[in-house]
PDB file of N, CA and C in Angstrom:
ATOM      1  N   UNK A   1     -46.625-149.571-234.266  1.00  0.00           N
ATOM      2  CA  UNK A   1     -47.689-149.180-235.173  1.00  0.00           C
ATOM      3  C   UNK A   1     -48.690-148.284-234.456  1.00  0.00           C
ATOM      4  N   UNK A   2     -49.047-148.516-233.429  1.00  0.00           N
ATOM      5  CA  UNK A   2     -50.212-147.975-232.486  1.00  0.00           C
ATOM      6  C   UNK A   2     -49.450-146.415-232.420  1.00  0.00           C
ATOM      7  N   UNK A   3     -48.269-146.440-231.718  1.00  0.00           N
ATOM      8  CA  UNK A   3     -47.776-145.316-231.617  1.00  0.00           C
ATOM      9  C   UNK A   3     -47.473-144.264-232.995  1.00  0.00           C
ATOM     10  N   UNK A   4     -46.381-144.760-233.681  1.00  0.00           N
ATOM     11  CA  UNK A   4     -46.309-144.435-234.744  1.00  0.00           C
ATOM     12  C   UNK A   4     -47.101-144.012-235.848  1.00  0.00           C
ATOM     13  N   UNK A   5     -47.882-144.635-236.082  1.00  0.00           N
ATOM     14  CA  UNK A   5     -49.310-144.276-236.989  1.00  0.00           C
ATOM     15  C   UNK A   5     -49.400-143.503-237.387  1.00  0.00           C
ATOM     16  N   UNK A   6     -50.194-142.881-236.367  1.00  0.00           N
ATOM     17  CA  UNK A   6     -51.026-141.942-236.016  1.00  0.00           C
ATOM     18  C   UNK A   6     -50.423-140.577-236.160  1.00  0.00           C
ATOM     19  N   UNK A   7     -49.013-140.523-235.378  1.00  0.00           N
ATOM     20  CA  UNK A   7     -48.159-139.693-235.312  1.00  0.00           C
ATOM     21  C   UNK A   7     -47.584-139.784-236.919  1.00  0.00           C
ATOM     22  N   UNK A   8     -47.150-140.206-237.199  1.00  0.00           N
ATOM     23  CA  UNK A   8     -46.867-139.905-238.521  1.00  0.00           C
ATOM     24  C   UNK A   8     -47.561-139.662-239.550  1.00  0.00           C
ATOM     25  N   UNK A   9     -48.754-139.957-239.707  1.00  0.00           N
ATOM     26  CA  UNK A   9     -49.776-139.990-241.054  1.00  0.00           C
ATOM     27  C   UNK A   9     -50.608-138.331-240.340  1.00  0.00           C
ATOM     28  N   UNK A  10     -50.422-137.986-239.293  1.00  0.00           N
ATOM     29  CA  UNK A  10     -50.921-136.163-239.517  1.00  0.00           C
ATOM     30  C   UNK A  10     -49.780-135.593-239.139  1.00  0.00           C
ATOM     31  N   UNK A  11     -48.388-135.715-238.991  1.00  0.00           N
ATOM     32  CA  UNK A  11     -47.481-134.967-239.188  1.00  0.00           C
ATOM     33  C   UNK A  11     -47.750-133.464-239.834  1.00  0.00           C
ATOM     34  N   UNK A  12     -46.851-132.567-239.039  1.00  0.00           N
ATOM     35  CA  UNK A  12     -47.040-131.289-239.779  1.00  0.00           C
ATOM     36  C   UNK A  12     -46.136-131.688-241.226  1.00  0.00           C
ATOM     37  N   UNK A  13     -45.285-132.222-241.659  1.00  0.00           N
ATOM     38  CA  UNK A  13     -44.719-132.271-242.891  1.00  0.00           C
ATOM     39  C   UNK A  13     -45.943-132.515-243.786  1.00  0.00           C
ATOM     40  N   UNK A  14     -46.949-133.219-243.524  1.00  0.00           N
ATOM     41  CA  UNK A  14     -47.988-133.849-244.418  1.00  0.00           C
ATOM     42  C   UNK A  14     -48.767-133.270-244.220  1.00  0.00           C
ATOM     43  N   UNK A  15     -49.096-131.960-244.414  1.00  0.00           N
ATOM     44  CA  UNK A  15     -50.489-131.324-244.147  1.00  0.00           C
ATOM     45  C   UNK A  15     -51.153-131.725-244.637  1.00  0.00           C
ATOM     46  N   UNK A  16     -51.994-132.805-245.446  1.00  0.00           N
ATOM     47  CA  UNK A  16     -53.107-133.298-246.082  1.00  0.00           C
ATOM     48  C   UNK A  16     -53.140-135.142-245.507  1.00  0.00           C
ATOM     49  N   UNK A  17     -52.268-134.868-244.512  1.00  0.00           N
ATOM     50  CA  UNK A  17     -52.239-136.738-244.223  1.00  0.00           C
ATOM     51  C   UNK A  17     -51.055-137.328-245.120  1.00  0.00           C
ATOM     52  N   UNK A  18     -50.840-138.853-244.557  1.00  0.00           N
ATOM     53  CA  UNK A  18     -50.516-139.325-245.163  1.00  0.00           C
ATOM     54  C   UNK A  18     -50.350-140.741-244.976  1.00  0.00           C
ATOM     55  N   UNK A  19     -50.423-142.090-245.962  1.00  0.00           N
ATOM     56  CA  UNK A  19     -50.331-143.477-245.784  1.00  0.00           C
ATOM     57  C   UNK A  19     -49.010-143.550-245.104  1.00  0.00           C
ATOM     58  N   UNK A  20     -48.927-144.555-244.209  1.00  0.00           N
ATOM     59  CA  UNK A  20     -47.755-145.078-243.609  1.00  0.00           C
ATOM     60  C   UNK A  20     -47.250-146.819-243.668  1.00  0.00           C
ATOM     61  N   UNK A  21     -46.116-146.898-244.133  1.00  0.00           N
ATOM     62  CA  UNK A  21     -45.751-148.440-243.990  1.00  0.00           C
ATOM     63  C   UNK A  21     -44.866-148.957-243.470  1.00  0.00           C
ATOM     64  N   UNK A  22     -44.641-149.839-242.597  1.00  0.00           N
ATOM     65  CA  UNK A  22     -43.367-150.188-241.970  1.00  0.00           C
ATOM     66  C   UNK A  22     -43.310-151.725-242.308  1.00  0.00           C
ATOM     67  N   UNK A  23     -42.120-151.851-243.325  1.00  0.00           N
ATOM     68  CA  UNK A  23     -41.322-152.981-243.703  1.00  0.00           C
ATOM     69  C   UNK A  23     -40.745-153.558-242.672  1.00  0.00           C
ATOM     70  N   UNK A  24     -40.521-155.148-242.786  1.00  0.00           N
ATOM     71  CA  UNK A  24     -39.685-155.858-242.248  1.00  0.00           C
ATOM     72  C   UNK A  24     -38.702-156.768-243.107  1.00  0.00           C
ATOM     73  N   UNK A  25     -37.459-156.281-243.332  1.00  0.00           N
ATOM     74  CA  UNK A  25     -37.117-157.676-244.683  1.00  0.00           C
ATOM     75  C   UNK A  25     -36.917-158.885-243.881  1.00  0.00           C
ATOM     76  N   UNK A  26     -37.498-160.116-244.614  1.00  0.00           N
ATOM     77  CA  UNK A  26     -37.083-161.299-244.098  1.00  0.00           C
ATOM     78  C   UNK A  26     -35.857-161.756-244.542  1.00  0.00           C
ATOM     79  N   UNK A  27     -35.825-161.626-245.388  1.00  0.00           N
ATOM     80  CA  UNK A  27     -34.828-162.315-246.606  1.00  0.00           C
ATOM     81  C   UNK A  27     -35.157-161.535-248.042  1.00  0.00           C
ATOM     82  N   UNK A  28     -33.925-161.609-249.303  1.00  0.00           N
ATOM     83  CA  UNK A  28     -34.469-160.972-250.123  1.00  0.00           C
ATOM     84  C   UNK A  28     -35.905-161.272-251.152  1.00  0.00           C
ATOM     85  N   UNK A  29     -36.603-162.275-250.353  1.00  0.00           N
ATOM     86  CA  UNK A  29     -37.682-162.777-251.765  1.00  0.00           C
ATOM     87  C   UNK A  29     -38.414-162.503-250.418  1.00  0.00           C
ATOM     88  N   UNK A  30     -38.570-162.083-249.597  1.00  0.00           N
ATOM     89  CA  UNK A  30     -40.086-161.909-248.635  1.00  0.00           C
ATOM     90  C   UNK A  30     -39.743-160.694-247.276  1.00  0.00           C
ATOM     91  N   UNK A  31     -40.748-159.926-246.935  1.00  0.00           N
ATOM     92  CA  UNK A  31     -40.995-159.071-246.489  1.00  0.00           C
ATOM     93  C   UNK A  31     -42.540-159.090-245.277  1.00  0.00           C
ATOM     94  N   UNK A  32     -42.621-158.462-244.458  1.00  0.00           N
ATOM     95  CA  UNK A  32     -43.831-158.283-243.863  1.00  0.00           C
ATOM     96  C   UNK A  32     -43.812-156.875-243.652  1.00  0.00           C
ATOM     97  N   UNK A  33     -45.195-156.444-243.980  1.00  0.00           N
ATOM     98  CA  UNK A  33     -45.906-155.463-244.172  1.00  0.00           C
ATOM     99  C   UNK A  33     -47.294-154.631-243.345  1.00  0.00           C
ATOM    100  N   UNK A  34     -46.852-154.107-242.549  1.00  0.00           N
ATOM    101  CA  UNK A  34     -48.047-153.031-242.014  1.00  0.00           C
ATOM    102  C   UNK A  34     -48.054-151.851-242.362  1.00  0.00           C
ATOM    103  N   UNK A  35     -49.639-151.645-242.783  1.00  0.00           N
ATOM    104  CA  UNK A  35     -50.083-150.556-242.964  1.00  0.00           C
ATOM    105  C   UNK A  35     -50.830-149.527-242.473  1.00  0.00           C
ATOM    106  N   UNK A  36     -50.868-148.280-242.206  1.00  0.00           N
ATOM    107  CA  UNK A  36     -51.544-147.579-241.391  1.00  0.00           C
ATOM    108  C   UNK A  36     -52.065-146.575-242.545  1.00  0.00           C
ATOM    109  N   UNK A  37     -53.178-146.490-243.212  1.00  0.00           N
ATOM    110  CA  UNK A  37     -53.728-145.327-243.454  1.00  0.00           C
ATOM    111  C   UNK A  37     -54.340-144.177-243.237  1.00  0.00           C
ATOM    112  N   UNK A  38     -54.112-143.128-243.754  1.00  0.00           N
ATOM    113  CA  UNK A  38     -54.681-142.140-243.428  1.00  0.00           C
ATOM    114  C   UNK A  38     -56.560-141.929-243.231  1.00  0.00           C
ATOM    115  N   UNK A  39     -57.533-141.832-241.901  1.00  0.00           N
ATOM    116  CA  UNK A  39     -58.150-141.488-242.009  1.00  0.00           C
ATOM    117  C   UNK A  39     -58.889-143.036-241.761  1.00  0.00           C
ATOM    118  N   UNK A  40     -58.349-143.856-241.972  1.00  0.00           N
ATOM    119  CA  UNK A  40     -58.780-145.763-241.481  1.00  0.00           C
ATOM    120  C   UNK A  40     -57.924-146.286-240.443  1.00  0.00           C
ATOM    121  N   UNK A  41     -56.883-145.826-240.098  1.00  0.00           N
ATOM    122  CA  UNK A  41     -56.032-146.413-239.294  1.00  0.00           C
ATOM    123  C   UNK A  41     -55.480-147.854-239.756  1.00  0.00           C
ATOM    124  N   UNK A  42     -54.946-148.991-239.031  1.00  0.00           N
ATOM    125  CA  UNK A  42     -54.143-149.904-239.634  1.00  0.00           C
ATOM    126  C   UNK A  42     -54.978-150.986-240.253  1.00  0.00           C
ATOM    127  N   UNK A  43     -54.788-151.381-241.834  1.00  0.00           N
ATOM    128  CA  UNK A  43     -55.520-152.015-242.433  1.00  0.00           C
ATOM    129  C   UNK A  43     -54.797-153.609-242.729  1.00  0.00           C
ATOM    130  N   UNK A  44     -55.603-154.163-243.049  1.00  0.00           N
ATOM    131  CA  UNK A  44     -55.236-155.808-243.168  1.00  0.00           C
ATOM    132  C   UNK A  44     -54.685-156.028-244.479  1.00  0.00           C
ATOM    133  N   UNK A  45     -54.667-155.132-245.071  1.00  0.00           N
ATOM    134  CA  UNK A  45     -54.041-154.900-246.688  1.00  0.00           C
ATOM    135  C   UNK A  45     -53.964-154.180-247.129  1.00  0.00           C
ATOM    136  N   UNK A  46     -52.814-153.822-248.157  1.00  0.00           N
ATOM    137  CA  UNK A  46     -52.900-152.821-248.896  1.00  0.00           C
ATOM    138  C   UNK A  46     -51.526-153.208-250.489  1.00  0.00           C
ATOM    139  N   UNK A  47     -52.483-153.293-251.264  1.00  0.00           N
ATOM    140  CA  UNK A  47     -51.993-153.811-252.623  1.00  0.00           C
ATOM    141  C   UNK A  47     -50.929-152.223-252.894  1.00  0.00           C
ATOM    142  N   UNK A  48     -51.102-151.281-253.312  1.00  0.00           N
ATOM    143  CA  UNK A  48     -50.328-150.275-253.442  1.00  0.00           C
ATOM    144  C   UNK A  48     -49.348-150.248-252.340  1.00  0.00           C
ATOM    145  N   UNK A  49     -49.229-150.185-250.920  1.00  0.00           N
ATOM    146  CA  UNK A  49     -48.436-150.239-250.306  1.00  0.00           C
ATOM    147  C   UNK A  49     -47.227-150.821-250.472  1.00  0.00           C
ATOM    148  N   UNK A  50     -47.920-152.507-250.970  1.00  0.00           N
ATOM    149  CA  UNK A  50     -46.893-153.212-250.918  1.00  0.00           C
ATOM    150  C   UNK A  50     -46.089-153.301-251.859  1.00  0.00           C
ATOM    151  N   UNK A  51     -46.584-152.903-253.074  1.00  0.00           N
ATOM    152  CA  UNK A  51     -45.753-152.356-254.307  1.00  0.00           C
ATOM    153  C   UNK A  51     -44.567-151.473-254.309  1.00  0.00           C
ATOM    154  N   UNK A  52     -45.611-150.309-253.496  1.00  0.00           N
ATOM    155  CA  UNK A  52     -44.508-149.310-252.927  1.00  0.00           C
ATOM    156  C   UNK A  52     -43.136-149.833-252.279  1.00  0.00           C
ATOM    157  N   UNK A  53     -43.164-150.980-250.948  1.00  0.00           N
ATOM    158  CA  UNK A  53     -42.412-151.025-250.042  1.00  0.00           C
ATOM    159  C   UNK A  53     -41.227-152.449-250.947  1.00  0.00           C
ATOM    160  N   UNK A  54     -41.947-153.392-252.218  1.00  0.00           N
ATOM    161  CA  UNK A  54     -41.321-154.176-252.840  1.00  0.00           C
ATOM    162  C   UNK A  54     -40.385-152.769-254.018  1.00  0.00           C
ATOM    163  N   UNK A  55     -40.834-152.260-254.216  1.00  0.00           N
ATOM    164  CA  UNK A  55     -39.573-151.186-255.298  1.00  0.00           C
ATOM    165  C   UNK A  55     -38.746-150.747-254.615  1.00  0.00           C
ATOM    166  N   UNK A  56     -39.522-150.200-253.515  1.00  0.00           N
ATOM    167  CA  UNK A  56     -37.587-149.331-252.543  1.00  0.00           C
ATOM    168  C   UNK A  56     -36.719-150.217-252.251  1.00  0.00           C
ATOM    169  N   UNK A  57     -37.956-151.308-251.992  1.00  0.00           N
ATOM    170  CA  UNK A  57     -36.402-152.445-250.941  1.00  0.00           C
ATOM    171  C   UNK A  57     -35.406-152.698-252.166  1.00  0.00           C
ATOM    172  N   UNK A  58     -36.397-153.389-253.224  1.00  0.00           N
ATOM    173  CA  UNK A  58     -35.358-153.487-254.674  1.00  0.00           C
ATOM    174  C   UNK A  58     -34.434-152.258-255.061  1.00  0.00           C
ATOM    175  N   UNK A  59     -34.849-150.952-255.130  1.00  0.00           N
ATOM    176  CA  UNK A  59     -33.778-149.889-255.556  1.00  0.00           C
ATOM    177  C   UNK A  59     -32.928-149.580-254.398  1.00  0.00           C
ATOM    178  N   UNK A  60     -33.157-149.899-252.940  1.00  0.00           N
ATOM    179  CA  UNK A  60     -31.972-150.168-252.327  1.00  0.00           C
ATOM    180  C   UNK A  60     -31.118-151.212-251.992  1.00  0.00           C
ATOM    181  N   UNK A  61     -31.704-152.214-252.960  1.00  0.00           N
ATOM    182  CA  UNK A  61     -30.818-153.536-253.037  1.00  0.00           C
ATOM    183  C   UNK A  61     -30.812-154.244-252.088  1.00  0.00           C
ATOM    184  N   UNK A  62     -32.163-154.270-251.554  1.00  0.00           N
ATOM    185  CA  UNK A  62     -32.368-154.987-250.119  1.00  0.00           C
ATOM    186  C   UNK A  62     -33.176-156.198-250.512  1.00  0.00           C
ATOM    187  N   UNK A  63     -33.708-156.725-251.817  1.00  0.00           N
ATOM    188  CA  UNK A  63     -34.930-157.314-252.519  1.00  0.00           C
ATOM    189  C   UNK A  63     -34.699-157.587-253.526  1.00  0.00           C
ATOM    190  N   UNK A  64     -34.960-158.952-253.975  1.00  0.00           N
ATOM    191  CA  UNK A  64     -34.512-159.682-255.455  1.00  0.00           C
ATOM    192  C   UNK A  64     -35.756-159.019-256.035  1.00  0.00           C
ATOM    193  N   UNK A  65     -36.055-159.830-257.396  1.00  0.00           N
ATOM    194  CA  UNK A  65     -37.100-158.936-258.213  1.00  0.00           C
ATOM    195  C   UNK A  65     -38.791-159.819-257.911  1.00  0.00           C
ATOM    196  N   UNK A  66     -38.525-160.907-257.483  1.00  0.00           N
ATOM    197  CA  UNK A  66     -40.093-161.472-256.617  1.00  0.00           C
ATOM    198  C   UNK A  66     -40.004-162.073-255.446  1.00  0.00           C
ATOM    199  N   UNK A  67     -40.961-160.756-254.283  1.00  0.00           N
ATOM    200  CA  UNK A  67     -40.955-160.976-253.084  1.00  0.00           C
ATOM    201  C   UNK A  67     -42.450-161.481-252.949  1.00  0.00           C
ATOM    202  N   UNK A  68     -42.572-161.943-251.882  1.00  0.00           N
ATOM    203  CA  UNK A  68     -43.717-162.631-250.994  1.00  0.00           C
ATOM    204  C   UNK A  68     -43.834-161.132-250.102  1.00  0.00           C
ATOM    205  N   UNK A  69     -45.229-160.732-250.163  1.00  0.00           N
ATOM    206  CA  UNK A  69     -45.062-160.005-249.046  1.00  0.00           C
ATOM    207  C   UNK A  69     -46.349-160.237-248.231  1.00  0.00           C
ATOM    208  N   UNK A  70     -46.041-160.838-246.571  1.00  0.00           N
ATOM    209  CA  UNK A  70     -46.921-161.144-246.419  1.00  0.00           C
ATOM    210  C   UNK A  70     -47.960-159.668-244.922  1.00  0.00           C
ATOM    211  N   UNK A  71     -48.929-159.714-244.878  1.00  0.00           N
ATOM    212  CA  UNK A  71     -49.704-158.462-244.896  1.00  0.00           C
ATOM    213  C   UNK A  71     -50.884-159.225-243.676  1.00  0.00           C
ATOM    214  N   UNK A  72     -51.124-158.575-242.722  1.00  0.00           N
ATOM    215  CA  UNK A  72     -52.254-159.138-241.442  1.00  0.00           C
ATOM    216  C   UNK A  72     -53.228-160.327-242.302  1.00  0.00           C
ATOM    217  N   UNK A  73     -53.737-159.492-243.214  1.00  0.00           N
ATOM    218  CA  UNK A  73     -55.265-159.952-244.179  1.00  0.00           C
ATOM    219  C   UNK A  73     -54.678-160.981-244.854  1.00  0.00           C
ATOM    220  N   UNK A  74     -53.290-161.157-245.129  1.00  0.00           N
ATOM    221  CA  UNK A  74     -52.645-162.366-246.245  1.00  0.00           C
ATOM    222  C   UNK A  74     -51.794-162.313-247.044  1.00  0.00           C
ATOM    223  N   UNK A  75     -50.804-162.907-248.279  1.00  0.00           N
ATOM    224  CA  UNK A  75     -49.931-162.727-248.821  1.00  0.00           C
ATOM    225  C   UNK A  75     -50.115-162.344-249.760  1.00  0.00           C
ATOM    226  N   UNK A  76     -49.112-161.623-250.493  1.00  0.00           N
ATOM    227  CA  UNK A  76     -49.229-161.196-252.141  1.00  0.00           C
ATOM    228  C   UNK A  76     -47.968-161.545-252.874  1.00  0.00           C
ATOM    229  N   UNK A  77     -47.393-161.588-253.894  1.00  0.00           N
ATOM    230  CA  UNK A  77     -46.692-161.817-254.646  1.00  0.00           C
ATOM    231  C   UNK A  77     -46.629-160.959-255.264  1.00  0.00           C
ATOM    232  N   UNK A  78     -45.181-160.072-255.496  1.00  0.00           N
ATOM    233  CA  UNK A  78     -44.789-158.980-256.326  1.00  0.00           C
ATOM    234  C   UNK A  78     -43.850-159.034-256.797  1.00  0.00           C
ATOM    235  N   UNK A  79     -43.598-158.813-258.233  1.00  0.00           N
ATOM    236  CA  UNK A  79     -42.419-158.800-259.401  1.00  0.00           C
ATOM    237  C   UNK A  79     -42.247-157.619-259.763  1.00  0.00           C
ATOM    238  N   UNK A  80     -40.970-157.536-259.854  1.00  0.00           N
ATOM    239  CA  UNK A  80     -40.649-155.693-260.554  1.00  0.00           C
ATOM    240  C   UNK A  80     -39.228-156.065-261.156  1.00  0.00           C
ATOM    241  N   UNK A  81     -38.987-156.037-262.662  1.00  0.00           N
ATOM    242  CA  UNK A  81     -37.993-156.175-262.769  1.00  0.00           C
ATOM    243  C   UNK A  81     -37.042-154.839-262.602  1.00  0.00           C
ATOM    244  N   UNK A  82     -37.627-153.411-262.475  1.00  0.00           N
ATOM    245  CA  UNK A  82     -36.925-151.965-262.256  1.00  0.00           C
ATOM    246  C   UNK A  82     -37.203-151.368-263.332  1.00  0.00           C
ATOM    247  N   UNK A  83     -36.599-150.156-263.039  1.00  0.00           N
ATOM    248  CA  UNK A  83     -37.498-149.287-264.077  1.00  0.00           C
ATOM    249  C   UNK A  83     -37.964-148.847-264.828  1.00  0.00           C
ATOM    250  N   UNK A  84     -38.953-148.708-265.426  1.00  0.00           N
ATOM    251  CA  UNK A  84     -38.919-148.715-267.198  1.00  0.00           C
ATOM    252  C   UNK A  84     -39.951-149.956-267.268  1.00  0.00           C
ATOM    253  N   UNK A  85     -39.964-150.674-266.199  1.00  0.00           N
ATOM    254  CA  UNK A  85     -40.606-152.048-266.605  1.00  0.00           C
ATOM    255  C   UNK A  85     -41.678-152.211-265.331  1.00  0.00           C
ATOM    256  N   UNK A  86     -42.685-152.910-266.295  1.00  0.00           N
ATOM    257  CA  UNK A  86     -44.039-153.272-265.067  1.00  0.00           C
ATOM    258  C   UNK A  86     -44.110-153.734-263.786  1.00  0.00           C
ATOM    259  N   UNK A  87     -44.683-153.240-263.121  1.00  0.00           N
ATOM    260  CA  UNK A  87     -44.829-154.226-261.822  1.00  0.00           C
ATOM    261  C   UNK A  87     -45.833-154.907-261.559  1.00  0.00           C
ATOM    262  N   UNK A  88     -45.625-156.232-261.403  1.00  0.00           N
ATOM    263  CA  UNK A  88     -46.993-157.281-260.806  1.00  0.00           C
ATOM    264  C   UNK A  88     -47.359-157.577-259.609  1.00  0.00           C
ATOM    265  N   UNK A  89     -48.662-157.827-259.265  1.00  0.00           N
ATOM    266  CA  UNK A  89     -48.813-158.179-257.482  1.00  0.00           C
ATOM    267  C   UNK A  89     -49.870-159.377-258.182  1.00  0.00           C
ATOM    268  N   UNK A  90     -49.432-160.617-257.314  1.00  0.00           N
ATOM    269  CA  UNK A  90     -50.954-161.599-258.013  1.00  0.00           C
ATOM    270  C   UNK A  90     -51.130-161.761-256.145  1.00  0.00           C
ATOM    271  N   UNK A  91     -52.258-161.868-255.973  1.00  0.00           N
ATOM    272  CA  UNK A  91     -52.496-162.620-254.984  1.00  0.00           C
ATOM    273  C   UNK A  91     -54.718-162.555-255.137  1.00  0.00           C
ATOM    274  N   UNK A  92     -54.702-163.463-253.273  1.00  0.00           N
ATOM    275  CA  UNK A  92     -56.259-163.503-253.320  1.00  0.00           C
ATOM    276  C   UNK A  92     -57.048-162.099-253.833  1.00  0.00           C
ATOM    277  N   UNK A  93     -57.995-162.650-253.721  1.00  0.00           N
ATOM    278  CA  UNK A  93     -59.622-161.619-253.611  1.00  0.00           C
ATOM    279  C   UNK A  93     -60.720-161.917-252.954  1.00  0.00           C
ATOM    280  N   UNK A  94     -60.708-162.115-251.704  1.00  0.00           N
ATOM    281  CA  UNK A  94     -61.789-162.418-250.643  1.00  0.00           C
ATOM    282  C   UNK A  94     -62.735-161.790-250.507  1.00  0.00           C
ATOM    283  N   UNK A  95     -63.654-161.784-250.572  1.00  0.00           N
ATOM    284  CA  UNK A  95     -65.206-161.475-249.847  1.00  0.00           C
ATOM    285  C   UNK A  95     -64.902-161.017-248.101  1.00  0.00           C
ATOM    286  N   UNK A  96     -65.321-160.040-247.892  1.00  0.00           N
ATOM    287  CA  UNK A  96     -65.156-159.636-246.261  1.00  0.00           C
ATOM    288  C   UNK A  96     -66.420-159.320-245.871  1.00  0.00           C
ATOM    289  N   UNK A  97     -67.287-158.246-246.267  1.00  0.00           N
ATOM    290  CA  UNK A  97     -68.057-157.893-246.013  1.00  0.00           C
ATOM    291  C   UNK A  97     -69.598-157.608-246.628  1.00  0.00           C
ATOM    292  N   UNK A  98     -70.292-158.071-245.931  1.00  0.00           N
ATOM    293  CA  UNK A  98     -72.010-157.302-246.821  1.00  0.00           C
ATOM    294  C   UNK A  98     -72.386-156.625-245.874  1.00  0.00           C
ATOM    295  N   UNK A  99     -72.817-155.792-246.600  1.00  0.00           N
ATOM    296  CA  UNK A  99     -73.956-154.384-245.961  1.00  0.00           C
ATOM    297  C   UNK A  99     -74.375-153.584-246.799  1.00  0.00           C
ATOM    298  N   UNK A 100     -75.371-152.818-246.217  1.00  0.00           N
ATOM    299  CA  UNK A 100     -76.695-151.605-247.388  1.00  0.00           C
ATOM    300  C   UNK A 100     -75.881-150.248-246.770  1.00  0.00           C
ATOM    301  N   UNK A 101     -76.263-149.319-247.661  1.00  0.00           N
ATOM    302  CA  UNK A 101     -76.043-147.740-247.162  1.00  0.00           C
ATOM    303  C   UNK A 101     -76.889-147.397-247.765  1.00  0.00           C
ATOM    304  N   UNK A 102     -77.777-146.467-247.025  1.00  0.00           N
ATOM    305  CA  UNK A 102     -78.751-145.841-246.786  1.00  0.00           C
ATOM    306  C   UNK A 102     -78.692-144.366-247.157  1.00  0.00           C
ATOM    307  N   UNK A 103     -79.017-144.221-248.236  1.00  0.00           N
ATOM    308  CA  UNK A 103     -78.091-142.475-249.351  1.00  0.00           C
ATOM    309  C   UNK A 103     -79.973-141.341-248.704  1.00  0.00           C
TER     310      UNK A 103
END
């Protein structure tokens, strides 16, 4: 991740940046998930990511239709039955941080 990152999310292919994720399948109902964004570096979550990385594994038949995916910050739960049809993520909503900004 440290290496990779970085190097990949300003790639010349991506002239505007780009999010990065590297899957691990556990099994087909669970996955682990890091994320490296563009411009934050590696984050403790990322709800879109993991959406992202639960559809490919499913359209390459690597992933039943509800995985666990679990993520630094914590787990999520994602359903996709394929295409044409919705995708769900349920998981927490934690409180992390307070602070003022000063405009």
């Amino acid at each position: 991740m440290e290496t990779l990152g970085p190097l990949l999310e300003s790639h010349e292919r991506f002239p505007e940046r780009v999010n990065v994720g590297f899957m691990q399948v556990v099994s087909r109902e669970h996955i682990r998930l890091r994320v490296y964004e563009r411009g934050a570096g590696e984050t403790q979550a990322c709800g879109s990511g993991a959406c992202a990385a639960v559809a490919v594994g499913i359209m390459q038949g690597l992933l039943g239709e509800s995985v666990q995916v679990d993520l630094p910050g914590g787990s999520l739960q994602i359903r996709w039955r394929g295409a044409g049809q919705p995708l769900y993520m349920t998981g927490p909503a934690t409180h992390v941080f307070d602070g003022f900004v000063t405009l």
